[in-house]
N, C-alpha and C. Protein backbone atom coordinates (compact mmCIF):
# COMPACT_ATOMS: atom_id res chain seq x y z
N UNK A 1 10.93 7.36 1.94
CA UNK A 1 9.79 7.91 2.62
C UNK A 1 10.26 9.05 3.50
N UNK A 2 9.02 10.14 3.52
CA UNK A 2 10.11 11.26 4.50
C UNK A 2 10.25 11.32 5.97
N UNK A 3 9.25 11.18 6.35
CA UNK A 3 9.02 11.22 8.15
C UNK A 3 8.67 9.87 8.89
N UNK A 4 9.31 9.37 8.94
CA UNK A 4 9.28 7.93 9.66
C UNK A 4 8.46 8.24 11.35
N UNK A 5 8.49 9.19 11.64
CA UNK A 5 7.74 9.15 13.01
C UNK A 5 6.54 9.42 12.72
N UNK A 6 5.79 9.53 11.56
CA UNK A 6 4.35 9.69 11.32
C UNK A 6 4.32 8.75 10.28
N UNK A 7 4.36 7.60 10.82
CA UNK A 7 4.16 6.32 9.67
C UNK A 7 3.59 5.13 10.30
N UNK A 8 2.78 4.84 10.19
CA UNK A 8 2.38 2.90 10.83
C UNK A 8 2.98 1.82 10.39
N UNK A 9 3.65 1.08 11.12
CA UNK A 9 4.14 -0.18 10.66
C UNK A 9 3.44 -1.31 11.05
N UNK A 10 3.45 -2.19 10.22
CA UNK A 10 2.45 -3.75 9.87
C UNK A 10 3.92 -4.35 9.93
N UNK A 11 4.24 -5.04 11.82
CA UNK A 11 5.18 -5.60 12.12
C UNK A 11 5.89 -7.20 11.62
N UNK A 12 6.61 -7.84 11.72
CA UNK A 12 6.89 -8.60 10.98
C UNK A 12 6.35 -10.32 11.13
N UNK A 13 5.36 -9.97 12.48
CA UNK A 13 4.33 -11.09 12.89
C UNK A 13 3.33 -10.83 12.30
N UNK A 14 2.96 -9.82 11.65
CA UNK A 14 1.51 -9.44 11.22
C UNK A 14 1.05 -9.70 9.99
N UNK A 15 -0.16 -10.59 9.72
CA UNK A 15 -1.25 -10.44 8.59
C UNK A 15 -2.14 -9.84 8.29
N UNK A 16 -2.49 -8.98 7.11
CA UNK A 16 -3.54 -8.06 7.32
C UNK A 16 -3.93 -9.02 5.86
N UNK A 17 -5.08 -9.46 6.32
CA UNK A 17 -6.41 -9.70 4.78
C UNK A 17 -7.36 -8.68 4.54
N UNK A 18 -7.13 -8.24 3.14
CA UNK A 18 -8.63 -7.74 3.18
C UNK A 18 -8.00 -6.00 2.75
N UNK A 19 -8.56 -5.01 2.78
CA UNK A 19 -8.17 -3.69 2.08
C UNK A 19 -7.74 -2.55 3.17
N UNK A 20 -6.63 -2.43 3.30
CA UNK A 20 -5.91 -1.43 4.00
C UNK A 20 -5.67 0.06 3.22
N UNK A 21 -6.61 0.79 3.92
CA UNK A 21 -6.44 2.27 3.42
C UNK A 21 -6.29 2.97 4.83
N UNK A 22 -4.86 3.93 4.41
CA UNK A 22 -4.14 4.70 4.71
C UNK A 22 -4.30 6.18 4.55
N UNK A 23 -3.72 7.20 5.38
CA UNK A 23 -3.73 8.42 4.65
C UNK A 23 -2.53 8.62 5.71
N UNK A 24 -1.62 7.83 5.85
CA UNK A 24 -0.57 8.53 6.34
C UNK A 24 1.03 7.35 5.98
N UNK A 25 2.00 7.39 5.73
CA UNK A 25 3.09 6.88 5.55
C UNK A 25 3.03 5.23 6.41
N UNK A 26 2.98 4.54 5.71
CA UNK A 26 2.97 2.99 6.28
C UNK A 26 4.04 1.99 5.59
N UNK A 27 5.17 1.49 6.70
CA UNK A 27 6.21 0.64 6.99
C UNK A 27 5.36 -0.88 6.89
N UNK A 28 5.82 -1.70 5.85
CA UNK A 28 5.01 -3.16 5.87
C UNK A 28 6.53 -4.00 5.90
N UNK A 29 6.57 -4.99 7.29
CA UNK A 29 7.40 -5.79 7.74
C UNK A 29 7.00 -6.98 7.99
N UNK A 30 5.56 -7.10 7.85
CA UNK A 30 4.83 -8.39 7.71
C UNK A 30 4.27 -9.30 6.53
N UNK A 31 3.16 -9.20 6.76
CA UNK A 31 2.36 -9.98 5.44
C UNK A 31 0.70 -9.24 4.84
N UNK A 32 0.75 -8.87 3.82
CA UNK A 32 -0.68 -8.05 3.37
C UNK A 32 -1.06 -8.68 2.41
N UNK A 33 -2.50 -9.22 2.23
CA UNK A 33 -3.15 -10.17 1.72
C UNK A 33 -4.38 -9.30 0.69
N UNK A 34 -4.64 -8.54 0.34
CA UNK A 34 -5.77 -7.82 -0.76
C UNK A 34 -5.14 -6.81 -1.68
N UNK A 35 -5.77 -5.57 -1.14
CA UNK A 35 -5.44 -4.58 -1.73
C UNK A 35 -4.92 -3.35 -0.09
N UNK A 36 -3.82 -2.43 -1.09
CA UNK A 36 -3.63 -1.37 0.18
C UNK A 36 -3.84 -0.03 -0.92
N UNK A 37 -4.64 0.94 -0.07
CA UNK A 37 -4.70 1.99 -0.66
C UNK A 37 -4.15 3.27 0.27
N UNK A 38 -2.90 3.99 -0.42
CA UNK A 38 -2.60 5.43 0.49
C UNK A 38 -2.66 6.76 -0.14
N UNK A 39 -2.85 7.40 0.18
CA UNK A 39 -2.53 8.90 -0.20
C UNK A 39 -1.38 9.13 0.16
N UNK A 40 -0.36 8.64 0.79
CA UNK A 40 0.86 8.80 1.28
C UNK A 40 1.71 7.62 0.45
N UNK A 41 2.99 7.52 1.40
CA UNK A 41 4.01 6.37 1.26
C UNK A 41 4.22 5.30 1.92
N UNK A 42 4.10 4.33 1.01
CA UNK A 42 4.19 2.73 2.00
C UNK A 42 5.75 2.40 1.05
N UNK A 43 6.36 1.53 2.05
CA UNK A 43 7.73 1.10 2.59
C UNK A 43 7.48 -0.30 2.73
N UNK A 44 7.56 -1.30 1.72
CA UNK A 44 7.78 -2.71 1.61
C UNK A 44 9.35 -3.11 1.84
N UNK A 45 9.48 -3.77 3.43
CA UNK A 45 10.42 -3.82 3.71
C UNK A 45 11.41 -5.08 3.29
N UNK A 46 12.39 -5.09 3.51
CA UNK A 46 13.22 -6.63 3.01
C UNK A 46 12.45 -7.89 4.60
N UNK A 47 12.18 -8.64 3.74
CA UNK A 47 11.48 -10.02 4.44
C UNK A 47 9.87 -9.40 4.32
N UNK A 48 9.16 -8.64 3.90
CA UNK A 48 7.91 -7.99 4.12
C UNK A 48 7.19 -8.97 2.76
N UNK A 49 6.12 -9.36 2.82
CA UNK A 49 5.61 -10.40 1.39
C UNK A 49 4.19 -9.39 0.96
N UNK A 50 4.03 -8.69 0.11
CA UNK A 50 2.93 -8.23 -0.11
C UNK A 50 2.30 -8.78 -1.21
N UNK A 51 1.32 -10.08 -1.10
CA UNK A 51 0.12 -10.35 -2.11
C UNK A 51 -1.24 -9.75 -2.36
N UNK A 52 -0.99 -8.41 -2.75
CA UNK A 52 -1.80 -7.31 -2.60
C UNK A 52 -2.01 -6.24 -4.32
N UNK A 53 -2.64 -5.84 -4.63
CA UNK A 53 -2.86 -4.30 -5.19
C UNK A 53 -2.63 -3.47 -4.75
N UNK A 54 -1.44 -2.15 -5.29
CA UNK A 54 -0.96 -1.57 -3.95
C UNK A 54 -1.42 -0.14 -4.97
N UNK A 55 -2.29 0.98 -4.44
CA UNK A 55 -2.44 2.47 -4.84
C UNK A 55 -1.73 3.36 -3.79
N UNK A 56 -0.73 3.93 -4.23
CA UNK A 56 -0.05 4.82 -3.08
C UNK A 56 0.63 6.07 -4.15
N UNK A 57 1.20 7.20 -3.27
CA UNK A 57 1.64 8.42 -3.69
C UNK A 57 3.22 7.93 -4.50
N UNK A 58 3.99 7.15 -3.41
CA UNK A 58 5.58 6.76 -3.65
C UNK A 58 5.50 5.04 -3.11
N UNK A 59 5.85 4.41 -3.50
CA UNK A 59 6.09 2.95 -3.43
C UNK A 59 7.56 2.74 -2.96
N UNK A 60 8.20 2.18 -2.00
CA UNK A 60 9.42 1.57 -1.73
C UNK A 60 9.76 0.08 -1.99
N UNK A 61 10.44 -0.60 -2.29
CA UNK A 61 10.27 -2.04 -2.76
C UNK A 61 11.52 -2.54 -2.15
N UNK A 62 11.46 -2.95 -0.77
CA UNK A 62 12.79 -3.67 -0.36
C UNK A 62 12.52 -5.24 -0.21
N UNK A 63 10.96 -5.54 -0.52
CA UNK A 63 10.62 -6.93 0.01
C UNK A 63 10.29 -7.55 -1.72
N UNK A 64 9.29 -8.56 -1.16
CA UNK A 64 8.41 -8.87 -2.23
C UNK A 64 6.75 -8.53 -2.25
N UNK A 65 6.64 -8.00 -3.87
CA UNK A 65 5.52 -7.40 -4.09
C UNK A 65 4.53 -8.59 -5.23
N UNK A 66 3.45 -9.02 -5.12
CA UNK A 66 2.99 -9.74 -6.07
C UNK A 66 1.48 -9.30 -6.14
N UNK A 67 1.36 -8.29 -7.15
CA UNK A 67 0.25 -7.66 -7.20
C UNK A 67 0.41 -6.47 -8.07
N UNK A 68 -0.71 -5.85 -8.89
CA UNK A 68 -0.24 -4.54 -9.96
C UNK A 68 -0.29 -3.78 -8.98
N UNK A 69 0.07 -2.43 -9.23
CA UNK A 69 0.95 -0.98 -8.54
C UNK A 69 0.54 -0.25 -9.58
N UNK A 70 -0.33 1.10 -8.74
CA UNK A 70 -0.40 2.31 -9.59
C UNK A 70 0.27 3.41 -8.09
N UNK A 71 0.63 4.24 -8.87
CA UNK A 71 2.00 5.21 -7.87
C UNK A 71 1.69 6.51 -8.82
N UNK A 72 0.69 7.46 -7.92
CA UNK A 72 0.92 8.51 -8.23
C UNK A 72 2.26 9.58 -8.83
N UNK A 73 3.25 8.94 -8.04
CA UNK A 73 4.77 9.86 -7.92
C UNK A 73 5.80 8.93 -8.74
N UNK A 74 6.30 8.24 -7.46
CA UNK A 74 7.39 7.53 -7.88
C UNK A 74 7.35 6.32 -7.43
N UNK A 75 8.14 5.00 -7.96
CA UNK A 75 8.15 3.59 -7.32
C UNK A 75 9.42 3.23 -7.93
N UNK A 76 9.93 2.87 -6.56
CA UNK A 76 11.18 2.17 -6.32
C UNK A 76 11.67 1.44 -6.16
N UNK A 77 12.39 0.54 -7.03
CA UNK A 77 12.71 -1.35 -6.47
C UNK A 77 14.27 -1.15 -5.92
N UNK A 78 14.26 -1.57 -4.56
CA UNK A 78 15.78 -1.59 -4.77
C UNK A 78 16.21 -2.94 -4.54
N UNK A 79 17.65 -2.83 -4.18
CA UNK A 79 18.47 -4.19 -4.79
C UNK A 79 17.87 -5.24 -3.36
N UNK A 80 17.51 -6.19 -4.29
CA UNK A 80 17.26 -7.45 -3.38
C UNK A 80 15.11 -7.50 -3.31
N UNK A 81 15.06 -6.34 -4.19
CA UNK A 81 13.57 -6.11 -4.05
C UNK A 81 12.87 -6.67 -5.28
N UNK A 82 11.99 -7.07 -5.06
CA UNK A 82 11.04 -8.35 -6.31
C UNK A 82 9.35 -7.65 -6.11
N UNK A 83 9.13 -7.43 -7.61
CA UNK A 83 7.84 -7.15 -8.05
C UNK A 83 7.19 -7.73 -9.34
N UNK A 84 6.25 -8.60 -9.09
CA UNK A 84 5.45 -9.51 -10.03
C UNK A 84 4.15 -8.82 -10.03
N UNK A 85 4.00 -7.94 -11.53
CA UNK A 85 2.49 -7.53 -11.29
C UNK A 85 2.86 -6.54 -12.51
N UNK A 86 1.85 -5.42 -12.90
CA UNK A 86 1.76 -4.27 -13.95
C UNK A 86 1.70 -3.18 -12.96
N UNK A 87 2.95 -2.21 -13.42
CA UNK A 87 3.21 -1.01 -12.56
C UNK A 87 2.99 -0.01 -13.77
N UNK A 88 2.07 1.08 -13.02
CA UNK A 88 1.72 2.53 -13.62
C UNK A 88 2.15 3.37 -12.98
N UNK A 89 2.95 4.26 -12.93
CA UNK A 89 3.40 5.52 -12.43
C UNK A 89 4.54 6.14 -13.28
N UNK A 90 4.49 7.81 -12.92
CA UNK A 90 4.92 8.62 -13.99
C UNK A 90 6.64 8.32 -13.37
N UNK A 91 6.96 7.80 -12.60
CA UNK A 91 8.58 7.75 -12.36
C UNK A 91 8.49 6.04 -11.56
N UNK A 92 9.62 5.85 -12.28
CA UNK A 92 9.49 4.24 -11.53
C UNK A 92 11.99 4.18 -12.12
N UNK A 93 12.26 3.76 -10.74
CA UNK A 93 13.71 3.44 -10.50
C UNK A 93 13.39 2.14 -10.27
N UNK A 94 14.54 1.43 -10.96
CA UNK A 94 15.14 0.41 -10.39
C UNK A 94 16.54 0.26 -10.30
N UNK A 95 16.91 0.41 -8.89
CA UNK A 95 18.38 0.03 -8.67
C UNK A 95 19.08 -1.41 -8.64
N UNK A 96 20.25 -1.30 -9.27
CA UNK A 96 20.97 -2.19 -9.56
C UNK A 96 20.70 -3.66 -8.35
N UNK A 97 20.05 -5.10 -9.36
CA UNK A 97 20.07 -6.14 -8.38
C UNK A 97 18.35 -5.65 -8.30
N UNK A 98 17.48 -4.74 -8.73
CA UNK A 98 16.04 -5.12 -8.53
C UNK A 98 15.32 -6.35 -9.22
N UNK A 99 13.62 -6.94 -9.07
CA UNK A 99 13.31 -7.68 -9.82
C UNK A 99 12.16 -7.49 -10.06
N UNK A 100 11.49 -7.19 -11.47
CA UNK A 100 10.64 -6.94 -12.03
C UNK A 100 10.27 -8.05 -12.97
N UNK A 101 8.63 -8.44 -13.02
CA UNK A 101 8.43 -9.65 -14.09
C UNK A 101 7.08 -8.81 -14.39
N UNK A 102 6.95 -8.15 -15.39
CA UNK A 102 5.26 -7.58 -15.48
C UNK A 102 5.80 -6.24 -16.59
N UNK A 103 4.38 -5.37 -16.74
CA UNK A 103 4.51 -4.34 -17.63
C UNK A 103 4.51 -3.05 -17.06
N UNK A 104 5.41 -2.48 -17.38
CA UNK A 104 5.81 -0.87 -16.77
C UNK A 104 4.93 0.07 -17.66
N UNK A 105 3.87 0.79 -17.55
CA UNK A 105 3.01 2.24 -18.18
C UNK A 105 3.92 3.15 -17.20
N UNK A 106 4.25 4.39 -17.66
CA UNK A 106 5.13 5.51 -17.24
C UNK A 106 4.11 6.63 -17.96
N UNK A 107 2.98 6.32 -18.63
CA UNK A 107 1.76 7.46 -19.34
C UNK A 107 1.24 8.21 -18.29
N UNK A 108 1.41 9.53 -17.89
CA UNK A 108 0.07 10.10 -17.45
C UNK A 108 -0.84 10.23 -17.50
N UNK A 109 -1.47 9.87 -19.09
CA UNK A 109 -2.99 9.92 -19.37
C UNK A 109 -3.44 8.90 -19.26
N UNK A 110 -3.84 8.25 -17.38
CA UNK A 110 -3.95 7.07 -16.82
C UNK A 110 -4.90 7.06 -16.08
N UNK A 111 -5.78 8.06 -15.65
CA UNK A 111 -6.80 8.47 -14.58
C UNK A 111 -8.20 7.63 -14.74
N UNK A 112 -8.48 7.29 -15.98
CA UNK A 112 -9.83 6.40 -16.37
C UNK A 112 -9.23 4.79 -15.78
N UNK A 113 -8.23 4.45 -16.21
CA UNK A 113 -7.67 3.46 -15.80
C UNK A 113 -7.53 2.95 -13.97
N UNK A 114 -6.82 4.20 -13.36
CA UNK A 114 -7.05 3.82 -12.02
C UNK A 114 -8.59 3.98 -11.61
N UNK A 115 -9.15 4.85 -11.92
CA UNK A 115 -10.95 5.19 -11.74
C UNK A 115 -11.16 3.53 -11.71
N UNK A 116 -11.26 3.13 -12.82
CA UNK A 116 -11.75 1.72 -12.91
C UNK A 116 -11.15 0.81 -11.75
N UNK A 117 -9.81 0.67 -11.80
CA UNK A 117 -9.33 -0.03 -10.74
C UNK A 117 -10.18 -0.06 -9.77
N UNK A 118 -9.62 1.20 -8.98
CA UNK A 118 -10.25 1.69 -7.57
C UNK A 118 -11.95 1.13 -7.33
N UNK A 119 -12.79 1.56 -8.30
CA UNK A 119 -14.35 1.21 -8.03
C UNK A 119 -14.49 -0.46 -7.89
N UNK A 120 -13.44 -0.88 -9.07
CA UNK A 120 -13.72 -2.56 -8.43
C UNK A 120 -13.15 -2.99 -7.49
N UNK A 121 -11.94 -2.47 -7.15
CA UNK A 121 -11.58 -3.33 -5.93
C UNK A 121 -12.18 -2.50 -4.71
N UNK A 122 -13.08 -1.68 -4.82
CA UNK A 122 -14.25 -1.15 -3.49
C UNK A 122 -14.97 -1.99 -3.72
N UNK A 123 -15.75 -2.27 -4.77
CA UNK A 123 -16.93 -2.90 -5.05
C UNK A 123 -16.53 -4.44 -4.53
N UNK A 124 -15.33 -4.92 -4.51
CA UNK A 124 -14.80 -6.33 -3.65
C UNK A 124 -14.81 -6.38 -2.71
N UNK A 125 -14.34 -5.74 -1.94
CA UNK A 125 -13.62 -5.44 -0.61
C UNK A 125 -14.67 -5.79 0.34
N UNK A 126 -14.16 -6.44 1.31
CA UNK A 126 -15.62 -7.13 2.29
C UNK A 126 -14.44 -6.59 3.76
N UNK A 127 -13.77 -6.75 3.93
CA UNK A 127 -12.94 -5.95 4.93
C UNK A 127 -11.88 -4.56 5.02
N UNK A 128 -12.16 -3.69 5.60
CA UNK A 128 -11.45 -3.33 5.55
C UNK A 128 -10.89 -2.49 6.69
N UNK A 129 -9.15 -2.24 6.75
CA UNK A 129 -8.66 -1.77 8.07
C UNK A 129 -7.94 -0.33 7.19
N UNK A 130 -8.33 0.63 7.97
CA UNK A 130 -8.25 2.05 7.26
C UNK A 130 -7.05 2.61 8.93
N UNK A 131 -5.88 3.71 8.03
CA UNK A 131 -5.53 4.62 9.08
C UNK A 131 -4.97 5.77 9.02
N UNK A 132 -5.34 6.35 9.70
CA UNK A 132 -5.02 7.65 9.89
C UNK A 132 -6.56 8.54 8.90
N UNK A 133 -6.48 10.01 9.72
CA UNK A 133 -7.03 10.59 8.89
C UNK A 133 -8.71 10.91 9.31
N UNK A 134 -9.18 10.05 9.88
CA UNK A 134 -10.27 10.63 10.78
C UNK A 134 -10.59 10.47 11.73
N UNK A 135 -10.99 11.95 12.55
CA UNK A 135 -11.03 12.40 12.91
C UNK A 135 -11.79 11.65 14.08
N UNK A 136 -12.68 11.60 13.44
CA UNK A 136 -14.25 10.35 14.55
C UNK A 136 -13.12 9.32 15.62
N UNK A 137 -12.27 9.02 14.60
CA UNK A 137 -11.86 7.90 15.40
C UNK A 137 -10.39 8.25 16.10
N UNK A 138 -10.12 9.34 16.65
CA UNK A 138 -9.06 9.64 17.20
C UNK A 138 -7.29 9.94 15.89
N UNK A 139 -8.38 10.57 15.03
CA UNK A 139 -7.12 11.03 14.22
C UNK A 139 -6.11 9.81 13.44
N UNK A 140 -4.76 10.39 13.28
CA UNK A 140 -4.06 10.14 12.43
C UNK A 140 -3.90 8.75 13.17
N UNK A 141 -3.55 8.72 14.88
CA UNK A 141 -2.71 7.79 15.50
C UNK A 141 -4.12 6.89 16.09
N UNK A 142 -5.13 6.48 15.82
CA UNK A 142 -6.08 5.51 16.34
C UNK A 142 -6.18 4.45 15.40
N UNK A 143 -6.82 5.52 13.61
CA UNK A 143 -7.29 4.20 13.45
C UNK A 143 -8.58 3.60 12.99
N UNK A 144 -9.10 2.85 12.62
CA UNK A 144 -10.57 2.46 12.44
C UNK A 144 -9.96 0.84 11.74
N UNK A 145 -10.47 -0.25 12.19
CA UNK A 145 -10.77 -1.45 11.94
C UNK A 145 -12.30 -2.16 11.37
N UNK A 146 -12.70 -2.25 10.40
CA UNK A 146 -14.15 -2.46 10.08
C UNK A 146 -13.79 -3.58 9.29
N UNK A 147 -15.23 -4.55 9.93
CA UNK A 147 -14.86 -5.57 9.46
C UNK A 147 -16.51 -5.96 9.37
N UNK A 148 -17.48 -6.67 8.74
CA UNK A 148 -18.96 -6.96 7.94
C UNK A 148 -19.56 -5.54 8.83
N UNK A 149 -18.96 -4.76 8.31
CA UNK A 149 -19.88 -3.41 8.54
C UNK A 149 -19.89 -2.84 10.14
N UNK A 150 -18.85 -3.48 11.30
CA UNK A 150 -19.12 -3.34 12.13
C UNK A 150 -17.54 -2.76 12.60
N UNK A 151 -17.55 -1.25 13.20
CA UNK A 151 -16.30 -0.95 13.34
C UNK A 151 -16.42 -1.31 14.69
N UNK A 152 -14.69 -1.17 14.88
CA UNK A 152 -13.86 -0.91 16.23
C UNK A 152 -12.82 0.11 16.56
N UNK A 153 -13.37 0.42 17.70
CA UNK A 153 -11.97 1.93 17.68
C UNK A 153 -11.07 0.90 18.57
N UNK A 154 -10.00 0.99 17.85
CA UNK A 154 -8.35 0.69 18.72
C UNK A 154 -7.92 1.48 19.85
N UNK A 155 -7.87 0.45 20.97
CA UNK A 155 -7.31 1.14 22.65
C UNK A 155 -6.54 2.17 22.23
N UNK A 156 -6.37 3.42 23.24
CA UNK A 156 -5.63 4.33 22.90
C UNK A 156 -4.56 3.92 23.87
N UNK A 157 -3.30 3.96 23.87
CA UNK A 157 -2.51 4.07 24.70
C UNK A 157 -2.33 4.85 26.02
């Protein structure tokens, strides 16, 4: 991932249920329970458990992942890193000591496929915690928490 000082981390006490969308680089050291969606890069750390659907730009895999993965860019397992699920993206590494149990697509002509994804797991989604990216709610570093239709803006520091 490139800029670690413009990234959110989901610490290693933390559960998030429910659909986490991003638009900025997010560090997961905890536990994520649905689906996560970024326009950026999320960083599944070693001890991090993600039982999730993960849509992101670049994927890091130092933890465990149990859920399909579509990756615009690239997705990366490295050693000591475990992924149970169907991964789509046009570049996918695995370094020596990764763990993969599922089906690798490396096709670009994949866009009807995530389309579909994406609309059902919106059409599921009954929570969701979104960050970075607007504006309403104090930008990249606030935030928005919505949960049966009822947001919360996060204390500012």
């Amino acid at each position: 991932m490139a800029n670690a000082s413009n990234e959110t981390v989901i610490g290693p006490r933390i559960v998030v249920r429910g659909h986490l969308k991003a638009a900025e680089n997010v560090a997961i050291r905890g536990r994520v329970v649905g689906h996560i969606e970024d326009t950026a890069d999320v960083r599944i750390e070693v001890g991090a458990v993600v039982d999730a659907s993960v849509n992101a730009l670049n994927l890091d895999v130092h933890g465990t992942v149990n859920g399909d993965v579509v990756v615009t860019d690239c997705i990366t397992i490295h050693p000591g890193g475990r992924l149970t699920g169907h991964v789509m993206a046009p570049r996918v590494v695995l370094l020596d000591g990764a763990y993969v149990k599922g089906h690798i697509d490396t096709d670009d002509q994949r866009q009807e496929v995530i389309d579909a994804i994406l609309n059902d797991l919106s059409s599921r989604a009954g929570s969701v915690l979104e960050l970075g990216g607007d504006p309403k709610w104090g930008g990249s570093s606030a935030g928005l928490i919505e949960h049966a239709g009822q947001p919360w803006r996060k204390p500012r520091k």
